[in-house]
C-alpha atoms as a PDB file:
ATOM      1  CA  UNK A   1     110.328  77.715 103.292  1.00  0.00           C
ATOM      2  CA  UNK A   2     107.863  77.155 106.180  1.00  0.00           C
ATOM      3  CA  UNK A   3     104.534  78.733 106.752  1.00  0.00           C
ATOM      4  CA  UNK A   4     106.165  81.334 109.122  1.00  0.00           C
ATOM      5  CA  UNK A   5     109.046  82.665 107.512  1.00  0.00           C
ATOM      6  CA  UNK A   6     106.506  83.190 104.167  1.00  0.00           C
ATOM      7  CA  UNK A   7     103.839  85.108 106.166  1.00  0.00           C
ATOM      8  CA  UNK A   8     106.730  87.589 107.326  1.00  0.00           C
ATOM      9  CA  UNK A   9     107.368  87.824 103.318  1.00  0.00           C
ATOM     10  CA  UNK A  10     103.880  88.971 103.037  1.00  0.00           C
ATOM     11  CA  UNK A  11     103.552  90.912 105.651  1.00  0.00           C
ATOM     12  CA  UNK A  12     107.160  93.134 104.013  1.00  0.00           C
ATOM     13  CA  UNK A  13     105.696  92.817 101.024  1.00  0.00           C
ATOM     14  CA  UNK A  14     102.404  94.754 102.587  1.00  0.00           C
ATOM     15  CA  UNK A  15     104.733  97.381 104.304  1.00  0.00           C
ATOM     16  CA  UNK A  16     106.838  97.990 101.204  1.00  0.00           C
ATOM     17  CA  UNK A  17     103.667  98.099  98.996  1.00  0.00           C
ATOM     18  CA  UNK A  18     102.534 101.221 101.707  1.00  0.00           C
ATOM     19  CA  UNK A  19     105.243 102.904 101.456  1.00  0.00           C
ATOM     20  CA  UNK A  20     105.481 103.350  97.876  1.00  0.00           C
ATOM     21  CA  UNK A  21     101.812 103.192  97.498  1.00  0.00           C
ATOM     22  CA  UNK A  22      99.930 105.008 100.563  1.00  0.00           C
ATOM     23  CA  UNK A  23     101.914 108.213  99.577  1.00  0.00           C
ATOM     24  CA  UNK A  24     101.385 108.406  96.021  1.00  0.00           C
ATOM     25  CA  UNK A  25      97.040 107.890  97.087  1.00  0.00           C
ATOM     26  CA  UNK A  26      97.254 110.772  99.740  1.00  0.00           C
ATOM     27  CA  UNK A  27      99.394 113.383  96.973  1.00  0.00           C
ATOM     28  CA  UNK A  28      96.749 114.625  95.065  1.00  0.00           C
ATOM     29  CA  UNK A  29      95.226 115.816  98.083  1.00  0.00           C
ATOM     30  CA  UNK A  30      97.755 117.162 100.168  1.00  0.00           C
ATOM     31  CA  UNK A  31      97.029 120.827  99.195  1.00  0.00           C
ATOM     32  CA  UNK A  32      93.164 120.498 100.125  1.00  0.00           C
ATOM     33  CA  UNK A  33      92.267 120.548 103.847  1.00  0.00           C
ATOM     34  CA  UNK A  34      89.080 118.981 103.761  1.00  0.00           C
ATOM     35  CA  UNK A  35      90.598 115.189 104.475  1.00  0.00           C
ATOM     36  CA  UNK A  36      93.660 115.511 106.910  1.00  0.00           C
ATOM     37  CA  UNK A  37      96.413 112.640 106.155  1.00  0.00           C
ATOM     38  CA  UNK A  38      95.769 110.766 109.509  1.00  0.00           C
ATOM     39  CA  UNK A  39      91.892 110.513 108.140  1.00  0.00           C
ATOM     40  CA  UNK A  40      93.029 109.452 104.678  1.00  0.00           C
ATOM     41  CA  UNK A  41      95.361 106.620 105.924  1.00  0.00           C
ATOM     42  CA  UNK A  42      92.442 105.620 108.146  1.00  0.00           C
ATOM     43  CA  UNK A  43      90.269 105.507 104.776  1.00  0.00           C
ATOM     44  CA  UNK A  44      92.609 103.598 102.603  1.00  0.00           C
ATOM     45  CA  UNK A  45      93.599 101.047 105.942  1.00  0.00           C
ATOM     46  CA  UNK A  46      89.370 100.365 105.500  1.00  0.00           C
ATOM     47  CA  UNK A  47      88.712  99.706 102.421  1.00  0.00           C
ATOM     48  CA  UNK A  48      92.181  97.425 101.563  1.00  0.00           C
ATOM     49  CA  UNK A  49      90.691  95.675 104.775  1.00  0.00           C
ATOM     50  CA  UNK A  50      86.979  95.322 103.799  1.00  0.00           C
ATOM     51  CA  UNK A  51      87.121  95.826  99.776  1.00  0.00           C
ATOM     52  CA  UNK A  52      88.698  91.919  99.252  1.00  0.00           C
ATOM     53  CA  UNK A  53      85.986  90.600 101.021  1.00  0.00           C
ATOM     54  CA  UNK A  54      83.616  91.663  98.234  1.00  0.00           C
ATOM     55  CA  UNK A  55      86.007  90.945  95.557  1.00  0.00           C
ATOM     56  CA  UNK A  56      88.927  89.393  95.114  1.00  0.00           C
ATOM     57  CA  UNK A  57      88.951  88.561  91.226  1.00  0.00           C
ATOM     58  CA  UNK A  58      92.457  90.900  90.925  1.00  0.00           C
ATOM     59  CA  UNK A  59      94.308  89.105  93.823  1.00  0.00           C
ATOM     60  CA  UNK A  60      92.726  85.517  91.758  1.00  0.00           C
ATOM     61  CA  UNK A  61      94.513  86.749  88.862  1.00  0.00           C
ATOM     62  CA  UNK A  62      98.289  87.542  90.481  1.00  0.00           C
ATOM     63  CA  UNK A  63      98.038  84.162  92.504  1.00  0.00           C
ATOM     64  CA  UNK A  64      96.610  81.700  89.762  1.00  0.00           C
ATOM     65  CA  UNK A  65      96.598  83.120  86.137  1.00  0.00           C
ATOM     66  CA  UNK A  66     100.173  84.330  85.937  1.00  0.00           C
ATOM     67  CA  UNK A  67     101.757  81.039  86.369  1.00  0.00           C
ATOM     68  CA  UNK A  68     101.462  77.845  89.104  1.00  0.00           C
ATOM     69  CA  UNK A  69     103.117  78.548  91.799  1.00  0.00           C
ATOM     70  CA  UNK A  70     101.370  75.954  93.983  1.00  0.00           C
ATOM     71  CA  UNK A  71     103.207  73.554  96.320  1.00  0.00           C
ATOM     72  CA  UNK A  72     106.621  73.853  97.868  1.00  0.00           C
ATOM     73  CA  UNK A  73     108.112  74.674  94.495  1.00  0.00           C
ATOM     74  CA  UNK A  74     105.706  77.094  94.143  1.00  0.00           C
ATOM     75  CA  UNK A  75     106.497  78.933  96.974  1.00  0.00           C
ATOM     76  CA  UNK A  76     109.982  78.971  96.274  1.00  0.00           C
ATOM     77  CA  UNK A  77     109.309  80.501  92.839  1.00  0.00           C
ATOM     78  CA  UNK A  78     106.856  83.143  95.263  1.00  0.00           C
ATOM     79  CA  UNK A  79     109.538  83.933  97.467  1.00  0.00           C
ATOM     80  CA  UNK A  80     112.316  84.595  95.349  1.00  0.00           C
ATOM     81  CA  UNK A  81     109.129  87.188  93.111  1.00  0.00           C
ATOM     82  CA  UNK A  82     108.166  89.071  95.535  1.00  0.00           C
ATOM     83  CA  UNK A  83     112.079  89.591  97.134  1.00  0.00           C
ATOM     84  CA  UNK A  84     113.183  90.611  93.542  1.00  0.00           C
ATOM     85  CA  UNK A  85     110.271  92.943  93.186  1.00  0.00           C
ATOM     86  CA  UNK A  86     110.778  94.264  96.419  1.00  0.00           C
ATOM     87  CA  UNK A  87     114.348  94.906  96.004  1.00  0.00           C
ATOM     88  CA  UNK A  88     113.502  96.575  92.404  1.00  0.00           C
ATOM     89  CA  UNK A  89     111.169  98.939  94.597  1.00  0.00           C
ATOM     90  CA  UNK A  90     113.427  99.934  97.347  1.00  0.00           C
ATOM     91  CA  UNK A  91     115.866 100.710  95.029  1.00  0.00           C
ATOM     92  CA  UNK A  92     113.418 103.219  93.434  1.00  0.00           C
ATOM     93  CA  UNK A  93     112.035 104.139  95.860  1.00  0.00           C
ATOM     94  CA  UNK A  94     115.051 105.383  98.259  1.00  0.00           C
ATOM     95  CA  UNK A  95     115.845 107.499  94.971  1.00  0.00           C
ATOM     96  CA  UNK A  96     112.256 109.324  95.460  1.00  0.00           C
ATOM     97  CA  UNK A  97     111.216 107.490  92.151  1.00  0.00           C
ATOM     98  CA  UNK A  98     107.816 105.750  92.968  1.00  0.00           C
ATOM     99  CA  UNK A  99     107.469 103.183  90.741  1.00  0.00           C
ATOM    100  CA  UNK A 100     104.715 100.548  90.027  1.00  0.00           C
ATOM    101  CA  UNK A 101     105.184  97.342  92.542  1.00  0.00           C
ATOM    102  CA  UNK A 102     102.263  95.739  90.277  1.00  0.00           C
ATOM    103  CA  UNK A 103     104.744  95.865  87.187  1.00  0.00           C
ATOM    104  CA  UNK A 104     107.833  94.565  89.975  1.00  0.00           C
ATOM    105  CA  UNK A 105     106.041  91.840  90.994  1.00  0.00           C
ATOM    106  CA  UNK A 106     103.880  90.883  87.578  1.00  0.00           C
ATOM    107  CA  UNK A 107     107.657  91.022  85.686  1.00  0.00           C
ATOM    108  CA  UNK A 108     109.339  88.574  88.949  1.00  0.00           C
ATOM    109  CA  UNK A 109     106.723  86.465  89.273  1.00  0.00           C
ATOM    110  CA  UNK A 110     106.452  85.504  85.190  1.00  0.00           C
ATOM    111  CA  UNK A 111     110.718  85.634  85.602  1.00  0.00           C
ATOM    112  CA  UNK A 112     110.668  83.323  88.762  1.00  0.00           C
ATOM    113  CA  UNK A 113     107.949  80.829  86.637  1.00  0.00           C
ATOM    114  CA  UNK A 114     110.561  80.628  83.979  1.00  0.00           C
ATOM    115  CA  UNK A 115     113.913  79.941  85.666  1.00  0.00           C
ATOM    116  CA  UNK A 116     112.673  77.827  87.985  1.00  0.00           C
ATOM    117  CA  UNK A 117     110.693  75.940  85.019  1.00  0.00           C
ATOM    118  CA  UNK A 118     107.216  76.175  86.042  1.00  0.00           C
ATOM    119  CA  UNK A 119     104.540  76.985  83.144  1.00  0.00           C
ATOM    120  CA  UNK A 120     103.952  80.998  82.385  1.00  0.00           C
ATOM    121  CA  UNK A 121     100.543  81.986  80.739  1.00  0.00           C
ATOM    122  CA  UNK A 122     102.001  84.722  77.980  1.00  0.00           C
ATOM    123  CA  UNK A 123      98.286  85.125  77.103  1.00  0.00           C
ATOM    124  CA  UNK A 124      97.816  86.292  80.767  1.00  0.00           C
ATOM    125  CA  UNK A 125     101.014  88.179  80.685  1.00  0.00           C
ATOM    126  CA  UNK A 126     100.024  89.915  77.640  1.00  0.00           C
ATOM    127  CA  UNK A 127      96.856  90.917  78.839  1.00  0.00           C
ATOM    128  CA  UNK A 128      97.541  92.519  82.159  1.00  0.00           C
ATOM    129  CA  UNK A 129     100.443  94.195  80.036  1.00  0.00           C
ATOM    130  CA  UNK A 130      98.728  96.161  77.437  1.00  0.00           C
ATOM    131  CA  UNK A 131      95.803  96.935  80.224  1.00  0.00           C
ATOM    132  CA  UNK A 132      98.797  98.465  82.523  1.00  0.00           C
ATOM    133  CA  UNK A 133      99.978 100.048  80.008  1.00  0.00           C
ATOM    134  CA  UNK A 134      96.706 101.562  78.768  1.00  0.00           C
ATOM    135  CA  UNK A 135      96.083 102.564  82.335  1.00  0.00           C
ATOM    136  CA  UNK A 136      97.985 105.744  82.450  1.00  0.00           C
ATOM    137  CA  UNK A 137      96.522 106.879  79.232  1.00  0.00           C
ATOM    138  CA  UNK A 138      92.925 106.193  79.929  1.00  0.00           C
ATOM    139  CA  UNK A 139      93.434 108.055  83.299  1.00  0.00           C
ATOM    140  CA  UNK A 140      94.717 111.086  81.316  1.00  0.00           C
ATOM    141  CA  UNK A 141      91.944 111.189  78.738  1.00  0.00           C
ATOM    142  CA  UNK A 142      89.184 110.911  81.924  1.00  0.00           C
ATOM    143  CA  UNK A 143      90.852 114.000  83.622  1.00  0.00           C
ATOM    144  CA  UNK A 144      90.138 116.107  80.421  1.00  0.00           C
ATOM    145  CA  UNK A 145      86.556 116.306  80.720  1.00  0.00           C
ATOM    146  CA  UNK A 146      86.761 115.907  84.959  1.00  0.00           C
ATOM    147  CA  UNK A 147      88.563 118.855  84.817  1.00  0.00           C
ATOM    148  CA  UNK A 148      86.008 120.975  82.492  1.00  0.00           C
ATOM    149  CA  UNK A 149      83.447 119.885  84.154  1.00  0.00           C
ATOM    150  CA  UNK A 150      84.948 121.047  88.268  1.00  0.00           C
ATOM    151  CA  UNK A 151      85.916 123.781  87.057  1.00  0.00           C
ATOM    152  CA  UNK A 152      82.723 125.047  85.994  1.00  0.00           C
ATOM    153  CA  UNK A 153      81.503 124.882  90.036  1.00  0.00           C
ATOM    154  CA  UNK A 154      83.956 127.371  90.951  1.00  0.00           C
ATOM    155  CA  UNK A 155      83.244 127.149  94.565  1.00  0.00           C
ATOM    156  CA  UNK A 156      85.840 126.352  97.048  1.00  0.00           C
ATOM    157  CA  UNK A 157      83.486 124.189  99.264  1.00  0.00           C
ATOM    158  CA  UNK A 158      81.994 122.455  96.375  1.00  0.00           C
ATOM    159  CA  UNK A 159      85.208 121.370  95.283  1.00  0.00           C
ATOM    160  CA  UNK A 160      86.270 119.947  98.905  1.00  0.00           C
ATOM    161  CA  UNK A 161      83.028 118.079  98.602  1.00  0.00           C
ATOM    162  CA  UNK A 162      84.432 116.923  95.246  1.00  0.00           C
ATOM    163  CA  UNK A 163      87.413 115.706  97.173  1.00  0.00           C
ATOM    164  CA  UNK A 164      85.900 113.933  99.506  1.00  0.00           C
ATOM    165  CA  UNK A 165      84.436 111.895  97.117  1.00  0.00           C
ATOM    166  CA  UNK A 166      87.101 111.328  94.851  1.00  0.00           C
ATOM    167  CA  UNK A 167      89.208 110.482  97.590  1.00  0.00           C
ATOM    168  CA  UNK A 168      86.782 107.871  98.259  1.00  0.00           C
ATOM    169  CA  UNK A 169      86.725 106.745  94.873  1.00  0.00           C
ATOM    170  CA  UNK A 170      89.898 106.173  94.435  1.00  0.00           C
ATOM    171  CA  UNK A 171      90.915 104.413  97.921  1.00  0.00           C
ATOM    172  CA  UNK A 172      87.963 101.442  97.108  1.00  0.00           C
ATOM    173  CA  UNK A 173      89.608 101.538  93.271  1.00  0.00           C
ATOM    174  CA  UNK A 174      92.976 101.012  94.728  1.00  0.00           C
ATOM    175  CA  UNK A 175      91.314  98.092  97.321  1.00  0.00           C
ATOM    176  CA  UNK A 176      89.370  96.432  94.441  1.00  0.00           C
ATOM    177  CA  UNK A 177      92.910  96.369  92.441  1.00  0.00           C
ATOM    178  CA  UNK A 178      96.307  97.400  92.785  1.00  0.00           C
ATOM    179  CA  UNK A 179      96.098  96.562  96.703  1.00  0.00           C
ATOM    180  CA  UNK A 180      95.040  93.024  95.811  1.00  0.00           C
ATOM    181  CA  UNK A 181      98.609  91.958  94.792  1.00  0.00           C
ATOM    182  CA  UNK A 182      99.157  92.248  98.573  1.00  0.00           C
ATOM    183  CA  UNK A 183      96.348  89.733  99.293  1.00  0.00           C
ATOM    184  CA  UNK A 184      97.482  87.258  96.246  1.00  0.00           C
ATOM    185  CA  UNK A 185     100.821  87.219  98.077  1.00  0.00           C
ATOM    186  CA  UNK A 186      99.811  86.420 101.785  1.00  0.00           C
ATOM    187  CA  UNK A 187      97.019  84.033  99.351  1.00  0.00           C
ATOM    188  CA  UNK A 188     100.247  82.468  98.086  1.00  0.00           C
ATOM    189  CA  UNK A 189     102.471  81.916 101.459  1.00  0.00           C
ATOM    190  CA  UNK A 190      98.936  80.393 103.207  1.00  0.00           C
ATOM    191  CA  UNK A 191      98.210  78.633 101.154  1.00  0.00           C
ATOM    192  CA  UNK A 192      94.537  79.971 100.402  1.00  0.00           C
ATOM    193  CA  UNK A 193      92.556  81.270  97.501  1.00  0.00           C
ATOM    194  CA  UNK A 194      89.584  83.643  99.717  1.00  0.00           C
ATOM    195  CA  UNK A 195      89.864  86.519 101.408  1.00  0.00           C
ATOM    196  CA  UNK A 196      89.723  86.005 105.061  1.00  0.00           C
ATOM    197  CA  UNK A 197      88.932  88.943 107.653  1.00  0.00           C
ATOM    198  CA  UNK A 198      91.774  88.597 110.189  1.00  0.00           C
ATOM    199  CA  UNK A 199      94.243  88.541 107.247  1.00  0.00           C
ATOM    200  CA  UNK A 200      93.017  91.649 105.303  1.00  0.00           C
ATOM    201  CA  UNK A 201      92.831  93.562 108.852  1.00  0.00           C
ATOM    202  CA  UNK A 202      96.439  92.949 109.668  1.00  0.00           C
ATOM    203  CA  UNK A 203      97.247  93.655 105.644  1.00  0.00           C
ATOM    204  CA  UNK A 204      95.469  96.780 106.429  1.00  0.00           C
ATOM    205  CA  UNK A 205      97.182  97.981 109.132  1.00  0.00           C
ATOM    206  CA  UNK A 206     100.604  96.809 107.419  1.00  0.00           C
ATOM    207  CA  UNK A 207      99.619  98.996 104.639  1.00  0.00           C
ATOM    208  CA  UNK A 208      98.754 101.929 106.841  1.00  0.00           C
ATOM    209  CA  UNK A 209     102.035 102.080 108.452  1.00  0.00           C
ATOM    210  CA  UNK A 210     104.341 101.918 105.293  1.00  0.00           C
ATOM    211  CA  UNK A 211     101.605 104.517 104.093  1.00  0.00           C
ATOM    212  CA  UNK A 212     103.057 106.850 107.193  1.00  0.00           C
ATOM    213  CA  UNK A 213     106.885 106.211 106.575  1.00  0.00           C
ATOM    214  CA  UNK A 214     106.189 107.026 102.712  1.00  0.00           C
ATOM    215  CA  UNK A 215     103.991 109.695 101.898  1.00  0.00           C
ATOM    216  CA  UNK A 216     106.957 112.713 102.503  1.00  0.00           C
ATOM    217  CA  UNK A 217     108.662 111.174  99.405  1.00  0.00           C
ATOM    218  CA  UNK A 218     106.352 109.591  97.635  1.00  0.00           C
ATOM    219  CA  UNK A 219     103.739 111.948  98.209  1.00  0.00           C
ATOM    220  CA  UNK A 220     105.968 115.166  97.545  1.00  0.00           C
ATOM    221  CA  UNK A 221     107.006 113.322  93.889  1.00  0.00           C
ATOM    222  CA  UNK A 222     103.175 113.193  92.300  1.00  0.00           C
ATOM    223  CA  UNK A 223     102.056 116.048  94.115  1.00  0.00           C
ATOM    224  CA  UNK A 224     105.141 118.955  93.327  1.00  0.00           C
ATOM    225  CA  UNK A 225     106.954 117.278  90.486  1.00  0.00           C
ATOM    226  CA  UNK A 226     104.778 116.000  87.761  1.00  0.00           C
ATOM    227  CA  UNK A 227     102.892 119.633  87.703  1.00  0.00           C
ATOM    228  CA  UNK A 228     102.790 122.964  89.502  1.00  0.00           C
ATOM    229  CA  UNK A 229      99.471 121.152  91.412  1.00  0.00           C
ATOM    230  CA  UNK A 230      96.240 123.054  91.801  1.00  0.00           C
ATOM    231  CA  UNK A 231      93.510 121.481  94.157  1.00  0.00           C
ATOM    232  CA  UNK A 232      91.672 121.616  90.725  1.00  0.00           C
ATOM    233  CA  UNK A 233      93.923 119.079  89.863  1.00  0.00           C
ATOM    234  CA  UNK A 234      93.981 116.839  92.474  1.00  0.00           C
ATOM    235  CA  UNK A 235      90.689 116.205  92.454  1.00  0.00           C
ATOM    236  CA  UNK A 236      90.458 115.707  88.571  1.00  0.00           C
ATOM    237  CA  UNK A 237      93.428 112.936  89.419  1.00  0.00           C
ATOM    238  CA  UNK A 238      91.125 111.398  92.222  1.00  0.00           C
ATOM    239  CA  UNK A 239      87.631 111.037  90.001  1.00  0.00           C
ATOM    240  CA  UNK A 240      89.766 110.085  87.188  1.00  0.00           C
ATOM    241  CA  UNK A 241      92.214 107.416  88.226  1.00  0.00           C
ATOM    242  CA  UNK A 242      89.506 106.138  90.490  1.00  0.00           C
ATOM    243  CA  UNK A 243      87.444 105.749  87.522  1.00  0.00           C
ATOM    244  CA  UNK A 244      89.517 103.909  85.391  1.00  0.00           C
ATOM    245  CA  UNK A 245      91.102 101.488  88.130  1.00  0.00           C
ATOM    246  CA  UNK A 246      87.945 100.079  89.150  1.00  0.00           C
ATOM    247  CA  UNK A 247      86.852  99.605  85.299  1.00  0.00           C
ATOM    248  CA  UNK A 248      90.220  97.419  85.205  1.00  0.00           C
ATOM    249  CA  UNK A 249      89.072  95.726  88.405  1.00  0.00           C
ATOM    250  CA  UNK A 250      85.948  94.886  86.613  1.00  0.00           C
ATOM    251  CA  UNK A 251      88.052  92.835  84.329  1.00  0.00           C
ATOM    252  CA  UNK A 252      90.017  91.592  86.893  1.00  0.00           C
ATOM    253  CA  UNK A 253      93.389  93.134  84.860  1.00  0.00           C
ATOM    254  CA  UNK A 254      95.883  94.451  88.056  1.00  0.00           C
ATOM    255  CA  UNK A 255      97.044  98.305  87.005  1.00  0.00           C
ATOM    256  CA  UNK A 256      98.997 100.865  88.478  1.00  0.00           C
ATOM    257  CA  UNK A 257      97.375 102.881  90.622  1.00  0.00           C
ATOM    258  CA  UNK A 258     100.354 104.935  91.058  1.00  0.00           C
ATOM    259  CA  UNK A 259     100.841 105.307  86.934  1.00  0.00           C
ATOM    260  CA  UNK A 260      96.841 106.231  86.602  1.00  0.00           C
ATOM    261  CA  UNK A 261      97.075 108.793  88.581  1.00  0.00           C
ATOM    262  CA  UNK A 262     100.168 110.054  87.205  1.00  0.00           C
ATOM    263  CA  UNK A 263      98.728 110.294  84.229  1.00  0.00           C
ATOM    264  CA  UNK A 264      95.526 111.791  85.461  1.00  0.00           C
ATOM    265  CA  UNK A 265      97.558 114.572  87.138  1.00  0.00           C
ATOM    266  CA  UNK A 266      99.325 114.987  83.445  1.00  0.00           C
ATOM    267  CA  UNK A 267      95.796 115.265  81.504  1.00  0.00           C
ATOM    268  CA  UNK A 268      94.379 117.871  84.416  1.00  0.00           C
ATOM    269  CA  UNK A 269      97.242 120.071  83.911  1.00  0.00           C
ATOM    270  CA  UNK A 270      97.497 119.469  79.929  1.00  0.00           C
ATOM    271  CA  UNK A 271      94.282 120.748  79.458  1.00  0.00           C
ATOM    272  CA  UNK A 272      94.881 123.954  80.990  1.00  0.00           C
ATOM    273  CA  UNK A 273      98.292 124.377  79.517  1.00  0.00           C
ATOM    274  CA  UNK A 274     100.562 121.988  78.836  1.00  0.00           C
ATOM    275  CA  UNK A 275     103.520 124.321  80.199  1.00  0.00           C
ATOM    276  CA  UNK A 276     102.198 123.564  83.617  1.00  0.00           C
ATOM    277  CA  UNK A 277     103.544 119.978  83.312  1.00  0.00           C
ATOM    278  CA  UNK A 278     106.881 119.301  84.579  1.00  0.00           C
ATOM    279  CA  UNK A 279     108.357 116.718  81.196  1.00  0.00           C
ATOM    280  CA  UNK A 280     111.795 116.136  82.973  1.00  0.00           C
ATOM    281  CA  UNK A 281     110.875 114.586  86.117  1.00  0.00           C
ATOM    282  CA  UNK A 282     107.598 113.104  84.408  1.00  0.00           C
ATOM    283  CA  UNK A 283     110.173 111.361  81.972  1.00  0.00           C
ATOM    284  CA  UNK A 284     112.403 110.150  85.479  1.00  0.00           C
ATOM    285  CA  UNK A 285     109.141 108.696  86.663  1.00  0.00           C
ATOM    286  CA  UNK A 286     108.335 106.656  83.281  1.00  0.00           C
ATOM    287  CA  UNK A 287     111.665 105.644  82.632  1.00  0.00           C
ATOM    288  CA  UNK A 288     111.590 104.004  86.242  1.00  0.00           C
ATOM    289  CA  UNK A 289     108.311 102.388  85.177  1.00  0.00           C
ATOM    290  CA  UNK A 290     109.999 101.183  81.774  1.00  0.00           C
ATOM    291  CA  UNK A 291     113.038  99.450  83.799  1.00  0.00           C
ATOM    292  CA  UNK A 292     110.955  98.076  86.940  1.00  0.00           C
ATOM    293  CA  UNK A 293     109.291  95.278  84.881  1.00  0.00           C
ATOM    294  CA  UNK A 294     112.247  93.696  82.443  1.00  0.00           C
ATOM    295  CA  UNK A 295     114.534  94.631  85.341  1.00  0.00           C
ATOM    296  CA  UNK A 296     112.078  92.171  88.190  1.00  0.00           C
ATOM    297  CA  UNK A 297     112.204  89.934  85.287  1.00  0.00           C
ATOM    298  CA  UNK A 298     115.949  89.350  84.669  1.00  0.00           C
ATOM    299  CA  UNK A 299     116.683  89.427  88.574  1.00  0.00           C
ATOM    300  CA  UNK A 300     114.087  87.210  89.492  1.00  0.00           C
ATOM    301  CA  UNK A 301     114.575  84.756  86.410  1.00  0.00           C
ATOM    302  CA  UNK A 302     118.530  84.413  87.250  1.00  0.00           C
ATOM    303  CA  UNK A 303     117.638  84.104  90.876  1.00  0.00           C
ATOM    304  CA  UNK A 304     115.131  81.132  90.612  1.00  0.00           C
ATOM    305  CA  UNK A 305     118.154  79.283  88.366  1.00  0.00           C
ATOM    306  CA  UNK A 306     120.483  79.958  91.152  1.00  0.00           C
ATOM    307  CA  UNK A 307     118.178  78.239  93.623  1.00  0.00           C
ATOM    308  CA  UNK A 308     117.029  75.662  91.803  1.00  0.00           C
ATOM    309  CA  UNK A 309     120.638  74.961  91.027  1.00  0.00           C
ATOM    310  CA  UNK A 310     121.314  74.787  94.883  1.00  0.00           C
ATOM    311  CA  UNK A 311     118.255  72.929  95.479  1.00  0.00           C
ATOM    312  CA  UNK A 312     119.017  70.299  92.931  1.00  0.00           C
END
């Protein structure tokens, strides 16, 4: 594939990554007025832009620990990831399901390595699958004491302030991690391993507008379905997830930052009562989580065969 038709890859992949993304980061504030959704998008569009600059050790690990996808081989085995993840995604997605694009393209791009015959690193696989997986939980157990603690302000402006910040929080988490797999894949089409300004400005604004098209659905699913959400709980979600992504980043182990917060959102409500969380449509959600990676897998794995039978 040449240079141009793998940039437009990217640049879907960026979109696609907004739209399932950008809404689930704006939901747990929807119901607090103190950061309007234009001003949010304009938040998250910075810090994916400038965040990469500073650190790009998640983006390293997606582009070069996974498997080798270098050459033109290599960016067959790329292209036929990140269009199996994708179409794992949309799927979900256009069912109101957000699901985890890190697990989609983490499962296709380890599937991908191994029908095309390219070497996998299970120790890497392994790794960024039991932190994903702890993710969730870790975000759930923050939100316990989060919670106790906001709610012992019990002052309306206080907590706005709280938002504010949490917001904050959790957009340079989300830039410092799960936005990076959007900057390993433009890193992959380029042929590049740094983060270069012009690219992570037009990521950005790639980002922003799938952000736009997805937050009704997206947005709606984290912030109505999981639990009957309080602004107390949003902002527990915020401090929390934001908390435990960038402690992942630190490691340089890619998460979910849709997942974290889920499960920040679970532990906010679960300590007040455990009746305010919504099981059935929390069990939708994690049953689209369990499917997205084996499912990226198996499509990508039998797609790479099919090419490289072509190609051969």
């Amino acid at each position: 594939m040449d240079l141009a038709a793998l940039t437009a890859l990217a640049a879907l992949f960026a979109i696609v990554t907004g739209v399932n993304d950008g809404g689930a980061l704006l939901a747990t504030g929807l119901k607090i007025p103190s950061i309007r959704p234009v001003t949010g998008v304009l938040m998250m569009m910075t810090a994916v832009a400038l965040v990469p600059l500073v650190t790009h050790r998640v983006a390293t690990t997606f582009a070069t620990r996974l498997t080798v996808v270098g050459g033109p081989a290599g960016r067959i085995v790329m292209s036929v990831a990140v269009l199996s993840a994708l179409t794992v995604v949309i799927v979900l997605s256009n069912r109101g399901r957000p699901t985890s694009l890190t697990l989609a393209i983490v499962g296709a791009l380890t599937g991908a390595g191994l029908g095309w015959g390219v070497p996998v690193s299970p120790r890497t696989v392994l790794f960024v699958l039991a932190v994903a997986l702890a993710a969730p939980f870790v975000g759930a157990l923050l939100a316990v004491p989060v919670r106790r603690a906001l709610s012992r302000l019990g002052h309306t402006r206080l907590l706005r302030r709280w938002h504010r910040a949490g917001f904050t929080l959790q957009c340079l988490a989300y830039a410092a991690n799960d936005g990076q797999k959007m900057l390993a894949v433009f890193m992959l089409a380029q042929g590049f391993s740094e983060a270069h300004l012009p690219t992570c400005v037009a990521m950005a604004g790639m980002f922003g507008a799938g952000s736009v098209y997805g937050l009704p659905r997206a947005g709606r699913t984290l912030s109505r379905e999981i639990i009957a959400s309080r602004p107390l709980h949003g902002v527990t979600a915020e401090l929390a997830s934001g908390t435990a992504v960038l402690g992942c980043a630190a490691l340089g182990a890619p998460v979910s930052m849709t997942q974290t917060i889920a499960g920040a959102l679970i532990g906010a409500g679960m300590t007040g009562s455990a009746g305010r969380v919504r099981w059935h449509a929390t069990l939708k959600i994690v049953l689209a989580w369990m499917l997205t990676l084996p499912v990226s897998g198996l499509l990508a794995a039998a797609a790479a065969l099919i090419v490289r039978g072509v190609v051969a």
